[in-house]
Protein backbone atom coordinates (compact mmCIF):
# COMPACT_ATOMS: atom_id res chain seq x y z
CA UNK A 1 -11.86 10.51 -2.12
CA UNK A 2 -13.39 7.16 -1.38
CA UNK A 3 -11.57 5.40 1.48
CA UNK A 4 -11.71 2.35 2.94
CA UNK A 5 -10.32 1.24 6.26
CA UNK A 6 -9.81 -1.93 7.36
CA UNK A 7 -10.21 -2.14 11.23
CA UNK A 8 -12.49 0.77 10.92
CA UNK A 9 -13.73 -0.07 14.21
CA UNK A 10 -10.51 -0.26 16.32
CA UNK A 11 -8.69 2.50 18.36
CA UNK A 12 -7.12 4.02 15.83
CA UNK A 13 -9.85 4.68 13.78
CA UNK A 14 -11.69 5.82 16.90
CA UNK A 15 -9.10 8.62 17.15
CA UNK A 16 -8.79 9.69 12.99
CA UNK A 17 -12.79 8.98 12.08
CA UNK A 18 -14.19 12.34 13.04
CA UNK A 19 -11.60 14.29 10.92
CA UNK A 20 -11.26 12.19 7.83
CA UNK A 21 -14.98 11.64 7.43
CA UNK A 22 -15.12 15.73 7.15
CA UNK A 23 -12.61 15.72 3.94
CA UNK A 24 -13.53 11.81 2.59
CA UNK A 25 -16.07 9.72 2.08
CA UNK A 26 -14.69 6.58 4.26
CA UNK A 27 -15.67 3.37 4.54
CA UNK A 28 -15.25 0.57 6.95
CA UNK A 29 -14.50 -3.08 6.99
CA UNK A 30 -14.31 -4.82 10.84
CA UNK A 31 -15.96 -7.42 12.91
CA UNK A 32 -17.90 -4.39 14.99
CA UNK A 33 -19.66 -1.55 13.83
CA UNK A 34 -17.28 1.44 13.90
CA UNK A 35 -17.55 3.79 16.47
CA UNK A 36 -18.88 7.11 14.68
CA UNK A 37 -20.76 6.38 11.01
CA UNK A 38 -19.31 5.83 8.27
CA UNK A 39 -20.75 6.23 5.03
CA UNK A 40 -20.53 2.22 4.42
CA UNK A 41 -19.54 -0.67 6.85
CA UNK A 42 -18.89 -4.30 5.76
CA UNK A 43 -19.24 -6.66 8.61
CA UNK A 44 -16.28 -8.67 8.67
CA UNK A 45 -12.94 -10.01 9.72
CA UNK A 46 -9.47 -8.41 8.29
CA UNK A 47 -8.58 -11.86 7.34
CA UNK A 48 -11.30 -12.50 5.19
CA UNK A 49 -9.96 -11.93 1.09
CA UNK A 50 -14.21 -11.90 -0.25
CA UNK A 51 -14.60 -9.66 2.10
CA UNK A 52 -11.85 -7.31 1.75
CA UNK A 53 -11.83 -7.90 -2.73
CA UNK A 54 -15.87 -6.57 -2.49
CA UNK A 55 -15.16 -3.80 0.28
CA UNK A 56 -12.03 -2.43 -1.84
CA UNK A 57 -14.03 -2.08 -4.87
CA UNK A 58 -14.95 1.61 -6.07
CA UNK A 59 -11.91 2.69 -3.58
CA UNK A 60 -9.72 5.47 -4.01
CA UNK A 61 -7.24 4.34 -1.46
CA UNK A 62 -7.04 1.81 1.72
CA UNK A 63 -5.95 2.05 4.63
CA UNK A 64 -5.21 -0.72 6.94
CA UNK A 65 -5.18 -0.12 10.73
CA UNK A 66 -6.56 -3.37 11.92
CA UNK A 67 -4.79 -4.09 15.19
CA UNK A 68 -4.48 -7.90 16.44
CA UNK A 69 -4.42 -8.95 20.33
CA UNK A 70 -1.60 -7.64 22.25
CA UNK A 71 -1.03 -10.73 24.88
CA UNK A 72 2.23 -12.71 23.46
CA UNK A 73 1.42 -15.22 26.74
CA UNK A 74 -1.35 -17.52 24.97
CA UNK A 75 -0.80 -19.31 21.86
CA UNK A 76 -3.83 -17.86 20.33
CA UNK A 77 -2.27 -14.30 21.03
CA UNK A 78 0.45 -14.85 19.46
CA UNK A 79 -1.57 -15.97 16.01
CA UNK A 80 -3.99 -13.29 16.43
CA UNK A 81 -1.03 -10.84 16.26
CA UNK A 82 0.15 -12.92 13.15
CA UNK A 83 -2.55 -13.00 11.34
CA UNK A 84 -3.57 -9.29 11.95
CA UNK A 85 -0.57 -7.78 11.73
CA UNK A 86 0.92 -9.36 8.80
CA UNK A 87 -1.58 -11.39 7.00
CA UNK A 88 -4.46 -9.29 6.86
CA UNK A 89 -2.26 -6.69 5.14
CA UNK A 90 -1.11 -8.99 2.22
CA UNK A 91 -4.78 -9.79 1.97
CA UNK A 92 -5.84 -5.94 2.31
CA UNK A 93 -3.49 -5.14 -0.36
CA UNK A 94 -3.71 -7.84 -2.87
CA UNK A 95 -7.38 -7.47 -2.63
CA UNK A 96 -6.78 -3.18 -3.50
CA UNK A 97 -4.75 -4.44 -6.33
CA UNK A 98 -7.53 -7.08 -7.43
CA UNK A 99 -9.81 -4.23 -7.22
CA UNK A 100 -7.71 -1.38 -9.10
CA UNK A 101 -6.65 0.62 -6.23
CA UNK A 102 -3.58 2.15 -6.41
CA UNK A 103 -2.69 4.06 -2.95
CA UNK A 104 -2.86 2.89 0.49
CA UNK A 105 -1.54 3.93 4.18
CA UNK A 106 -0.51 1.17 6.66
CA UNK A 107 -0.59 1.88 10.41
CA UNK A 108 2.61 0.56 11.82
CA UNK A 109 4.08 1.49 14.82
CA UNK A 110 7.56 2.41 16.59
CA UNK A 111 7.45 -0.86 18.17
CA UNK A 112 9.27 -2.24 15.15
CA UNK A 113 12.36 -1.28 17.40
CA UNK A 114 13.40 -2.82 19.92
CA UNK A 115 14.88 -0.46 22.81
CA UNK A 116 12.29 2.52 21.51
CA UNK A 117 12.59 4.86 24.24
CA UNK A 118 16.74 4.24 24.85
CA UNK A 119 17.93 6.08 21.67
CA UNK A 120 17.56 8.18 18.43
CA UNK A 121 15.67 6.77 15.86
CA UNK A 122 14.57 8.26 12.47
CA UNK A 123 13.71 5.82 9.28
CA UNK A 124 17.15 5.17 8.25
CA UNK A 125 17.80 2.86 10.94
CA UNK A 126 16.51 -0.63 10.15
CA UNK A 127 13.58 -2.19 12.61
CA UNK A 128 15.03 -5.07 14.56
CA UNK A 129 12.07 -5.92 17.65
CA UNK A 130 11.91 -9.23 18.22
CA UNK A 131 9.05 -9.30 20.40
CA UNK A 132 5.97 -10.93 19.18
CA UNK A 133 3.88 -7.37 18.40
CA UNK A 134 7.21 -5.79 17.06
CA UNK A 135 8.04 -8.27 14.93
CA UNK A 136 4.48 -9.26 13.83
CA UNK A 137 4.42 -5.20 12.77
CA UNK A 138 8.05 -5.69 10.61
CA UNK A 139 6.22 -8.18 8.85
CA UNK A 140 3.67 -5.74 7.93
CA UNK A 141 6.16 -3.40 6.69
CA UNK A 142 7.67 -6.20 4.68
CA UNK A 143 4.37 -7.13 3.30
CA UNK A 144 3.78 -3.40 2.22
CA UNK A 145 7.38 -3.26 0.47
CA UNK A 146 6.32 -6.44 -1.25
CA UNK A 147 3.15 -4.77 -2.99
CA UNK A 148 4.86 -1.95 -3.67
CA UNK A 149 7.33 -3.70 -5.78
CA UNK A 150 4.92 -6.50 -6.95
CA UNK A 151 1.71 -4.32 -7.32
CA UNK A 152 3.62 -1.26 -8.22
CA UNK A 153 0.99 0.49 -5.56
CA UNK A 154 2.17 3.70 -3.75
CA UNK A 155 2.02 2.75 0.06
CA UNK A 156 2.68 4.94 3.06
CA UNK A 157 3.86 3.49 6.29
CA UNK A 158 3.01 5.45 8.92
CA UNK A 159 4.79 4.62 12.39
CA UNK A 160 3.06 5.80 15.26
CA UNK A 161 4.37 6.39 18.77
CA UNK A 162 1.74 6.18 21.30
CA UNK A 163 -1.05 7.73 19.89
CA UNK A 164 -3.77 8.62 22.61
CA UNK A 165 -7.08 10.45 22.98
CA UNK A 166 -6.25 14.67 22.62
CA UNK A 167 -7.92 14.84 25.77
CA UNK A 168 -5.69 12.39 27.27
CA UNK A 169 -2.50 14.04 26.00
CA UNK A 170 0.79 14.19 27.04
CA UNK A 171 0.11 10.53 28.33
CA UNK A 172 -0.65 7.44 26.31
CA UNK A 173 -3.58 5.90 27.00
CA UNK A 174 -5.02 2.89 25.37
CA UNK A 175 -8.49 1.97 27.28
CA UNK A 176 -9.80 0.80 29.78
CA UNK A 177 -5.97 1.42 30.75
CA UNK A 178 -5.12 4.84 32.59
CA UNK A 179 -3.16 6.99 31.38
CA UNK A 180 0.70 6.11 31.34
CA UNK A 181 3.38 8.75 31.18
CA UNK A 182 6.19 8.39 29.19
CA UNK A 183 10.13 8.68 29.33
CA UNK A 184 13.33 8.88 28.02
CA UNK A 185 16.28 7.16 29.04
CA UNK A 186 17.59 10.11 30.82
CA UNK A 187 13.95 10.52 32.43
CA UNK A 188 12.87 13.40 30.18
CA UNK A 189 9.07 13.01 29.35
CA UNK A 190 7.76 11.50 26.35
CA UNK A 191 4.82 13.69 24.80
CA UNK A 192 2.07 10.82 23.42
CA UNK A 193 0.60 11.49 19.79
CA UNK A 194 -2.84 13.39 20.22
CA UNK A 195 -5.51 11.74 17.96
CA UNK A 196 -5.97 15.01 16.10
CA UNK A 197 -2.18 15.37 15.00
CA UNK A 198 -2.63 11.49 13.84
CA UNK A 199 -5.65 12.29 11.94
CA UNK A 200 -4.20 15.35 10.17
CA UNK A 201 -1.05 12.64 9.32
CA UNK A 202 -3.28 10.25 7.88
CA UNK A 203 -4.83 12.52 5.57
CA UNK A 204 -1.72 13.92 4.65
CA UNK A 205 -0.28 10.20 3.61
CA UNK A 206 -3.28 9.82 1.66
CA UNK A 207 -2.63 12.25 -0.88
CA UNK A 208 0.85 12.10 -0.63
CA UNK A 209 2.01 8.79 -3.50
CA UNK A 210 5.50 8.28 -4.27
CA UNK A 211 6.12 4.40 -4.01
CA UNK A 212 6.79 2.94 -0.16
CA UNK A 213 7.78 5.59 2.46
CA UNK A 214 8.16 5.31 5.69
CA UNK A 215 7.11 7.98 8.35
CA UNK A 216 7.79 8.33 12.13
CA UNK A 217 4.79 10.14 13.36
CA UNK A 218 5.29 10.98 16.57
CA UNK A 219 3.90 14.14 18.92
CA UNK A 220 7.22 14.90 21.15
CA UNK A 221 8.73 17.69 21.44
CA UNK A 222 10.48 17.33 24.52
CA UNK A 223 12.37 14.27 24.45
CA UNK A 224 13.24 14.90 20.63
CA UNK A 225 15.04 11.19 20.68
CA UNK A 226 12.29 10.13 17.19
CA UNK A 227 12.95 12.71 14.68
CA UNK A 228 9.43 13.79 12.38
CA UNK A 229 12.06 15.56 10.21
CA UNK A 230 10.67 13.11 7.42
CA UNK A 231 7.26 13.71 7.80
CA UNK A 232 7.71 17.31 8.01
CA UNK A 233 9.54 17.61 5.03
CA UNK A 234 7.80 15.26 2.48
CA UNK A 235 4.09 15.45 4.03
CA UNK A 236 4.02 18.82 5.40
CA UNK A 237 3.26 17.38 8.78
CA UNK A 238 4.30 18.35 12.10
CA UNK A 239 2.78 17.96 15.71
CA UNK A 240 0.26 20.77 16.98
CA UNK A 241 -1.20 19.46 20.25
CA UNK A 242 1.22 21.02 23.04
């Protein structure tokens, strides 16, 4: 399959590259060169729609996991996360449409809750974060429900809980930071999501395409408060780092 991925260069893709390059031919579209080759880079930024319309062309699927600036404090944060987290995926997915493709995976996040780590969650229970990153990734969601419906694309939403390098696992880590453990209301540790188990859930919502679903993806096993019951059942996905 020929893949691209918008914000090929980012830490996401840092953590999935290796794996899905050894099962697809992937491609990259970001403003640096991605951090192990791909068989194609465009040099660009996830807001750009000539950009995005040429780079989606001859795709199989997309997959957008472009990540904005995470400091709500400065005005220009704030519209970075905008126009990252919302905008570039209408533009990534109108420009897949444009260009005939008909599958793609968006790289949310459980930060589309507010109070994540204070109660059970699965995808039945609606996002409501009104913080400028959890709200900014909503919008994202929205925008993928929109295409779905408009585009009649199949889109998976995968929302990730603290992925983090294997070798950094059980913490999360998201460099130059240290490692931060995790917990639970009641103080039970919070196992992170090892790159590897995120890369095998990627390529799992790749070939999985029925319409817009939604996925927690999420490597704990301890505190058990996110359920992967979903992704278990429908992508044949379950956590193996432990």
């Amino acid at each position: 399959m020929r893949v691209l991925m918008v914000g090929g260069s980012g830490y996401v893709a840092g953590l999935v590259l290796p794996l899905l390059r050894e099962r697809h031919e992937i491609h990259t579209l970001d403003l640096r060169p991605p951090p192990t080759p791909a068989a194609g880079h465009v040099l660009a930024s996830a807001t750009d729609p000539a950009a995005l319309r040429a780079a989606a062309e001859g795709m199989d699927a997309v997959v957008h996991c472009a990540m904005g600036r995470h400091d709500p404090r400065t005005p220009e944060g704030v519209s970075d996360a905008f126009d990252v987290n919302a905008k570039s995926v209408h533009l990534t997915l109108s420009a897949a449409h444009d260009a005939g493709v008909p599958h793609a995976v968006h790289v949310s996040s459980m930060s589309v809750y507010r109070d994540l780590e204070l109660r059970t969650l699965d995808e039945s229970v609606p996002p409501d974060a009104t913080d400028v990153y959890g709200l900014t990734k909503r919008l994202g969601e929205q925008v993928c429900a929109a295409a779905a419906d408009r585009f009649g694309m199949s889109v998976n939403v995968l929302r990730l809980a603290y992925p983090t390098p294997d070798d950094a696992w059980p913490a999360w880590t998201l460099p130059p930071a240290e490692p931060v453990p995790r917990h639970a209301a009641d103080g039970t540790p919070i196992q992170a999501l090892a790159g590897s188990d995120l890369a095998r859930a990627l390529l799992a919502a790749l070939e999985h395409r029925d319409g817009l679903q939604f996925f927690t993806i999420s490597g704990d096993t301890s505190a058990r408060i996110w359920t992967t019951a979903k992704a278990r059942r429908v992508l044949g996905w379950t956590p193996r780092v432990s």
